[in-house]
Protein backbone atom coordinates (compact mmCIF):
# COMPACT_ATOMS: atom_id res chain seq x y z
CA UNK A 1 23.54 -8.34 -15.06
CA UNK A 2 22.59 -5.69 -17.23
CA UNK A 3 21.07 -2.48 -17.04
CA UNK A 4 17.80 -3.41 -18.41
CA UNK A 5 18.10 -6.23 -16.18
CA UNK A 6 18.37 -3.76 -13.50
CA UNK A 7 15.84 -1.51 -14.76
CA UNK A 8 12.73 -4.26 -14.96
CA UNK A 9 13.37 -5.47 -11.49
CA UNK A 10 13.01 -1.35 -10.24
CA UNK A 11 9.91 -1.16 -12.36
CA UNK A 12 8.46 -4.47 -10.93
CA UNK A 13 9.03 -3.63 -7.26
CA UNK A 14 7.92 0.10 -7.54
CA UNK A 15 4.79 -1.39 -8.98
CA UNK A 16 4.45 -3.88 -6.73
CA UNK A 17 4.35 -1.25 -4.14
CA UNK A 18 1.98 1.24 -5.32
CA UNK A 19 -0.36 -2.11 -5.66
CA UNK A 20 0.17 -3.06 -2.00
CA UNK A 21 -0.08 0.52 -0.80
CA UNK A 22 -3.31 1.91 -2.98
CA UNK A 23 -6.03 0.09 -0.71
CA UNK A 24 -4.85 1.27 2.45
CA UNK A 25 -4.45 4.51 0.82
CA UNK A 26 -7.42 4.87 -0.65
CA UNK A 27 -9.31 3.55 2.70
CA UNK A 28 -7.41 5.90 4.48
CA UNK A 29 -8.38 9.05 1.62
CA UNK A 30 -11.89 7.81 1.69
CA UNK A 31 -12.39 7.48 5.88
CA UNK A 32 -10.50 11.47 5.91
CA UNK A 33 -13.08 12.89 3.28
CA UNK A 34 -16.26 11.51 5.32
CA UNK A 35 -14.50 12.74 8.23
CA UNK A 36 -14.06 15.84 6.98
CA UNK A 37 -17.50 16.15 5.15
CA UNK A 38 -19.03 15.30 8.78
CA UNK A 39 -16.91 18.20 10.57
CA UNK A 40 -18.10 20.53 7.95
CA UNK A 41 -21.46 19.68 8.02
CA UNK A 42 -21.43 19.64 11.99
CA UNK A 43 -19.41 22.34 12.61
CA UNK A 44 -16.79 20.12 14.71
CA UNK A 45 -13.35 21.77 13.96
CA UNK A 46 -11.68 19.08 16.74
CA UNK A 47 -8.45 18.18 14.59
CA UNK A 48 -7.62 15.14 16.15
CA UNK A 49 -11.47 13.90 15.54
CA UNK A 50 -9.67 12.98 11.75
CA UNK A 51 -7.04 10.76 13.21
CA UNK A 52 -8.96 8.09 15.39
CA UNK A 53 -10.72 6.94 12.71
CA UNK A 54 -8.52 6.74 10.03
CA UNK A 55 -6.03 5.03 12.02
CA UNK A 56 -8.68 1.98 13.59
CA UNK A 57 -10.01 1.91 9.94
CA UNK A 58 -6.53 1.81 8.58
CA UNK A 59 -5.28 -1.20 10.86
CA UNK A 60 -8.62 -2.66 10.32
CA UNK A 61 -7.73 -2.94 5.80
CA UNK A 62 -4.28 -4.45 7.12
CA UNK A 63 -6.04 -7.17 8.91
CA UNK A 64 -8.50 -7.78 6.19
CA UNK A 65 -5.67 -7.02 3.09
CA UNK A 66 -2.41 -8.50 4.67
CA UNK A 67 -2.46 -11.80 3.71
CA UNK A 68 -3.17 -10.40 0.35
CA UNK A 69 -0.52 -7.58 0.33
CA UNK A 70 2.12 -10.43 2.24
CA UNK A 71 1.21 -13.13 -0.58
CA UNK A 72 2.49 -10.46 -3.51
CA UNK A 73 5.43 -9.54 -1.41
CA UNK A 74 6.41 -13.11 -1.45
CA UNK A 75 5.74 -13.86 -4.76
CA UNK A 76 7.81 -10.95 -6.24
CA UNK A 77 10.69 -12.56 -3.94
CA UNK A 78 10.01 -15.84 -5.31
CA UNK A 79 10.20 -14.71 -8.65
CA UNK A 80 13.62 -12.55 -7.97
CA UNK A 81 14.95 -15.79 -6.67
CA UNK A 82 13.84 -17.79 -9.62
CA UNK A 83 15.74 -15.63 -11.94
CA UNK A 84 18.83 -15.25 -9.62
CA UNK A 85 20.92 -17.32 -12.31
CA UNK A 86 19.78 -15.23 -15.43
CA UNK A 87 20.97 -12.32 -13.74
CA UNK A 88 24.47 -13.76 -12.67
CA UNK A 89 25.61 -13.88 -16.17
């Protein structure tokens, strides 16, 4: 195996990851700024008000998203696998 070898397959899985992670993220950073817009525009300093929804909201993206997010995971593997003898060299 050699080091560029090595070096695509980092690449590939740290890209694979931001691109699994960004929607949740992004719900997550989108549900916290309405949160926080509605606490300033209320008045409502309660800090855990920030946390209840981002966390239902959150769980609610990995419902919709995980057979999405699962299906790359598992094609990246499938593709590592498929290559296995390239790399044994």
């Amino acid at each position: 195996m050699q080091t560029s070898d090595v070096a695509d397959i980092t690449r590939n899985a740290l890209f694979l990851v931001i691109q699994v992670a960004a929607p949740i993220l992004l719900i997550s950073l989108v549900i916290g700024l309405i949160v926080s817009i509605f606490q300033t525009v209320t008045s409502i300093q309660e800090q855990t008000l920030t946390f209840v929804p981002k966390i239902i909201i959150t769980f609610l993206g990995i419902i919709l998203l995980g057979n999405w997010m699962l299906t790359q995971l598992i094609t990246y593997i499938h593709t590592l696998w498929d290559d296995f003898s390239i790399y044994i060299r």
